[in-house]
C-alpha atoms as a PDB file:
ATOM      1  CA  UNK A   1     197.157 104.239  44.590  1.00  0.00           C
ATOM      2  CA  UNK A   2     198.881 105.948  47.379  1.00  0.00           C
ATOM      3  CA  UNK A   3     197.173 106.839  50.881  1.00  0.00           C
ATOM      4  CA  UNK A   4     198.544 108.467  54.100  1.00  0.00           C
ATOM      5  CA  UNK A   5     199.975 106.089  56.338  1.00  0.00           C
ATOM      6  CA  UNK A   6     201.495 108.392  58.972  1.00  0.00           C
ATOM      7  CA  UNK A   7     200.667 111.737  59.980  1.00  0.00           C
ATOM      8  CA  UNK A   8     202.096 113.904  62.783  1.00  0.00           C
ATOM      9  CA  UNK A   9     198.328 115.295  63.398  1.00  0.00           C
ATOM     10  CA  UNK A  10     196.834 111.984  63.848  1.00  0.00           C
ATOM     11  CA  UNK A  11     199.290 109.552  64.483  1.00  0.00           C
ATOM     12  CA  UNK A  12     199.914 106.351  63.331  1.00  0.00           C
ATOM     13  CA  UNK A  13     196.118 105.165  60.767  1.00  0.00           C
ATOM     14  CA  UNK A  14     194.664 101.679  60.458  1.00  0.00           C
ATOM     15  CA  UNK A  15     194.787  99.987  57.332  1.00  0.00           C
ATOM     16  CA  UNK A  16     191.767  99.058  56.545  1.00  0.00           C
ATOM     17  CA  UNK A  17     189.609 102.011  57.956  1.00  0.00           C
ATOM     18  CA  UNK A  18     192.367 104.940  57.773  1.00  0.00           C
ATOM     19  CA  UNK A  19     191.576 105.899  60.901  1.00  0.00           C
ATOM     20  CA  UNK A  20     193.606 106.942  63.860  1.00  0.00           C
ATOM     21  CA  UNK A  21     190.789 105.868  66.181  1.00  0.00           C
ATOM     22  CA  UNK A  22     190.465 101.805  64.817  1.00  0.00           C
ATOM     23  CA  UNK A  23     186.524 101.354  64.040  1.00  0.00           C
ATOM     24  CA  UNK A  24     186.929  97.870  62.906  1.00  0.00           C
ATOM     25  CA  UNK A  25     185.330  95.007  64.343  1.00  0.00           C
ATOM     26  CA  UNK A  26     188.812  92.820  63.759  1.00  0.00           C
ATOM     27  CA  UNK A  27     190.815  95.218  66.293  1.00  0.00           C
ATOM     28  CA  UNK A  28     191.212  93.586  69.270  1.00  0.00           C
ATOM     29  CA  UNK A  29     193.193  96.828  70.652  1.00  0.00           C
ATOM     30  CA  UNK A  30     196.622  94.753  70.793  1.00  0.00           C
ATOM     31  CA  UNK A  31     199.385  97.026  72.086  1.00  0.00           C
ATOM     32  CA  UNK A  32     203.083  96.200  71.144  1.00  0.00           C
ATOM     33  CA  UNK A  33     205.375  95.904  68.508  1.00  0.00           C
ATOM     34  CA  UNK A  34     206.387  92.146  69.258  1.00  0.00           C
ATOM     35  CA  UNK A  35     209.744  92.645  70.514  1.00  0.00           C
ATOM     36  CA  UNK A  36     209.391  91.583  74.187  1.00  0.00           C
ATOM     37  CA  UNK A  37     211.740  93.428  75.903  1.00  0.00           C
ATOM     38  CA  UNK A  38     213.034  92.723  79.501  1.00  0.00           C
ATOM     39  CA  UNK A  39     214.925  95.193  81.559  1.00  0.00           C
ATOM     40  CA  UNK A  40     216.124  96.062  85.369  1.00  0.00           C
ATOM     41  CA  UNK A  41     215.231  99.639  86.255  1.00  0.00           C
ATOM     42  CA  UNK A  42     215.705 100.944  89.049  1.00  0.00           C
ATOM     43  CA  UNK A  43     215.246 104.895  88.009  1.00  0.00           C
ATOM     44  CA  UNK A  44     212.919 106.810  90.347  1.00  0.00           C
ATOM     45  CA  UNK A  45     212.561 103.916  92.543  1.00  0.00           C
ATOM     46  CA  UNK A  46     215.019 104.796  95.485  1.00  0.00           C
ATOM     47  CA  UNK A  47     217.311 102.292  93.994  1.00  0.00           C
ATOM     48  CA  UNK A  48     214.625  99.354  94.496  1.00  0.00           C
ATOM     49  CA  UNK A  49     215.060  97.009  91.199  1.00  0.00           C
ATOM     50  CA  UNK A  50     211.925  96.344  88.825  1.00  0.00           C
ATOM     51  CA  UNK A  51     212.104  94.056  86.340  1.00  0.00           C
ATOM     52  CA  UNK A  52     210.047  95.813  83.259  1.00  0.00           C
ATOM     53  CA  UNK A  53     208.758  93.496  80.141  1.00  0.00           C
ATOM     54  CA  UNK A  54     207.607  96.024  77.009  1.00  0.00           C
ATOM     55  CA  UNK A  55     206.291  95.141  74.128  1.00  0.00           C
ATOM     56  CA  UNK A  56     204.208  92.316  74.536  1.00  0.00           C
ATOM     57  CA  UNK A  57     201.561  91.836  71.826  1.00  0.00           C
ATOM     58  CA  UNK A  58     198.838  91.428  74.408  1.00  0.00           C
ATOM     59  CA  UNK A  59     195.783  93.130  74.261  1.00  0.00           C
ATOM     60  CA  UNK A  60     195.090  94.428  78.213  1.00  0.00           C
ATOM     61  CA  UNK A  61     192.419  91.970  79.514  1.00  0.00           C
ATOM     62  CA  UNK A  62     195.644  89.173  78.623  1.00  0.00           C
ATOM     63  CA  UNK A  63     198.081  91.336  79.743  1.00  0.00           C
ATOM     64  CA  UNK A  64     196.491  91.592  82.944  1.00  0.00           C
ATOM     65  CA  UNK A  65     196.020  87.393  82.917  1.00  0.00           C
ATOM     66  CA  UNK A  66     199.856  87.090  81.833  1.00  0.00           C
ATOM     67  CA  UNK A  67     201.075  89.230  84.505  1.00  0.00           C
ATOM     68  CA  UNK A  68     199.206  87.457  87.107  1.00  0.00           C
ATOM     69  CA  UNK A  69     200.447  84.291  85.904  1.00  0.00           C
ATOM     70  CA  UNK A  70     203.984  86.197  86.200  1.00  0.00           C
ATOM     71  CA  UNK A  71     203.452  87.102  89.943  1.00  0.00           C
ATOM     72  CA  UNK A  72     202.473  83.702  90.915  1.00  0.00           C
ATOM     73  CA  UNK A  73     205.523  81.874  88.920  1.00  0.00           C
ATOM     74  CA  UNK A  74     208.108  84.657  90.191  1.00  0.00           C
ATOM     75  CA  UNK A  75     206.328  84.655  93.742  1.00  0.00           C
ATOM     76  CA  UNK A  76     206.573  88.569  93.558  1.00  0.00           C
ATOM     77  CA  UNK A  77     204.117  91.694  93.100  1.00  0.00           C
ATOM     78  CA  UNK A  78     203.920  93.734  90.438  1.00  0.00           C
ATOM     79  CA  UNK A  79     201.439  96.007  88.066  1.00  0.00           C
ATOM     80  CA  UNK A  80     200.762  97.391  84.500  1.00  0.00           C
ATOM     81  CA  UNK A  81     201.397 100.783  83.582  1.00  0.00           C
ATOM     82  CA  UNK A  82     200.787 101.507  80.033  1.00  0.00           C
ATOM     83  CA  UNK A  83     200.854  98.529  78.659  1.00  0.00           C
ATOM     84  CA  UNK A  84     204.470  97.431  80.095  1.00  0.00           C
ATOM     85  CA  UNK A  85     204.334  94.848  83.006  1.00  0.00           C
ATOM     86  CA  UNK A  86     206.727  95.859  85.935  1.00  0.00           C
ATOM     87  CA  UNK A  87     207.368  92.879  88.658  1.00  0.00           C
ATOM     88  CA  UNK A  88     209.019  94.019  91.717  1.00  0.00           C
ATOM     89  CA  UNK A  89     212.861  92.718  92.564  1.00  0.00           C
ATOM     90  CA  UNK A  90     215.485  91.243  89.742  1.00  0.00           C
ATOM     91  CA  UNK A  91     213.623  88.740  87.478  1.00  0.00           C
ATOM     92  CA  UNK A  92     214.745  89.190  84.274  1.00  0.00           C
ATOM     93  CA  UNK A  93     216.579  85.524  83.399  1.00  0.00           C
ATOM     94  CA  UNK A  94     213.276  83.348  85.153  1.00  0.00           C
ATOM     95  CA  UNK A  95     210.776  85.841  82.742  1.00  0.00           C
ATOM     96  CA  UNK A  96     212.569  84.936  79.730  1.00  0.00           C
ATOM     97  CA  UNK A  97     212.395  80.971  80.680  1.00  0.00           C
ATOM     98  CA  UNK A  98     208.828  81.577  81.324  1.00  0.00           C
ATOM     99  CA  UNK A  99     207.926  83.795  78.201  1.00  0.00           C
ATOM    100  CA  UNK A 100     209.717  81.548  75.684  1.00  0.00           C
ATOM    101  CA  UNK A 101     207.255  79.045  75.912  1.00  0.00           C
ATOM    102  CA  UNK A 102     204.580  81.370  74.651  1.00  0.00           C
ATOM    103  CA  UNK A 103     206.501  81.519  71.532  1.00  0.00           C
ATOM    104  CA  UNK A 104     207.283  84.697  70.524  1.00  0.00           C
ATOM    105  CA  UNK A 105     210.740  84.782  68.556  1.00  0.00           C
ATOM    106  CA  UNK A 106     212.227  88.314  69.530  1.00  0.00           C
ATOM    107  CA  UNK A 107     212.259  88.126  72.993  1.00  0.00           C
ATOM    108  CA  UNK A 108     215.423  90.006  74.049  1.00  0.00           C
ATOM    109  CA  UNK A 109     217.357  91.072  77.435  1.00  0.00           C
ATOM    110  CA  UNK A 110     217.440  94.825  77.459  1.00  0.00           C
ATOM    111  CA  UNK A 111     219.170  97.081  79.037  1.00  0.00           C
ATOM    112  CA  UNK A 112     222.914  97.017  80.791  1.00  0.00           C
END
């Protein structure tokens, strides 16, 4: 039996409802595709360094928990914006430490 996985119209379908809008009861609207990325940027931000982490997943009401935890452990500020967490200032070796111990395997520096 063959069904549409992907479409270009719709985007990317759930498996068990085949629908690009998720009507199950089981979705718990987890964003990411489990590689935890962290990365400097400084782009667009006068040459200010933010440490980004992508990829976590998180769905948002943990994401929000996690990046609090994040703020208070790296004694910095920082926000979510779409589902990537950005913490102000050069962070990226102390997130990793921390993140490890929530287990995910593919938790990878990115970037130069």
């Amino acid at each position: 039996m063959s069904r549409l996985v992907y479409s270009t119209d719709q985007g990317r379908l759930c498996p068990d409802c085949s629908l690009a809008q998720c009507q199950c009861s089981h979705n718990s609207n987890t964003i990411g595709d489990g590689n935890v990325r962290v990365r400097l940027e400084t782009k667009g931000r006068k040459g200010k360094g933010v440490t980004t982490v992508a990829g976590i997943p998180l769905a948002e009401t943990q994401l929000k928990h996690l990046l609090k935890e994040l703020k208070q452990k790296t004694s910095s500020g920082g926000s979510i914006k779409g589902n990537v967490l950005e913490l102000q200032g050069d962070h990226r070796d102390a997130l990793i430490v921390l993140l490890s111990k929530y287990g995910w395997s593919s938790l990878k520096k990115a970037g130069g």
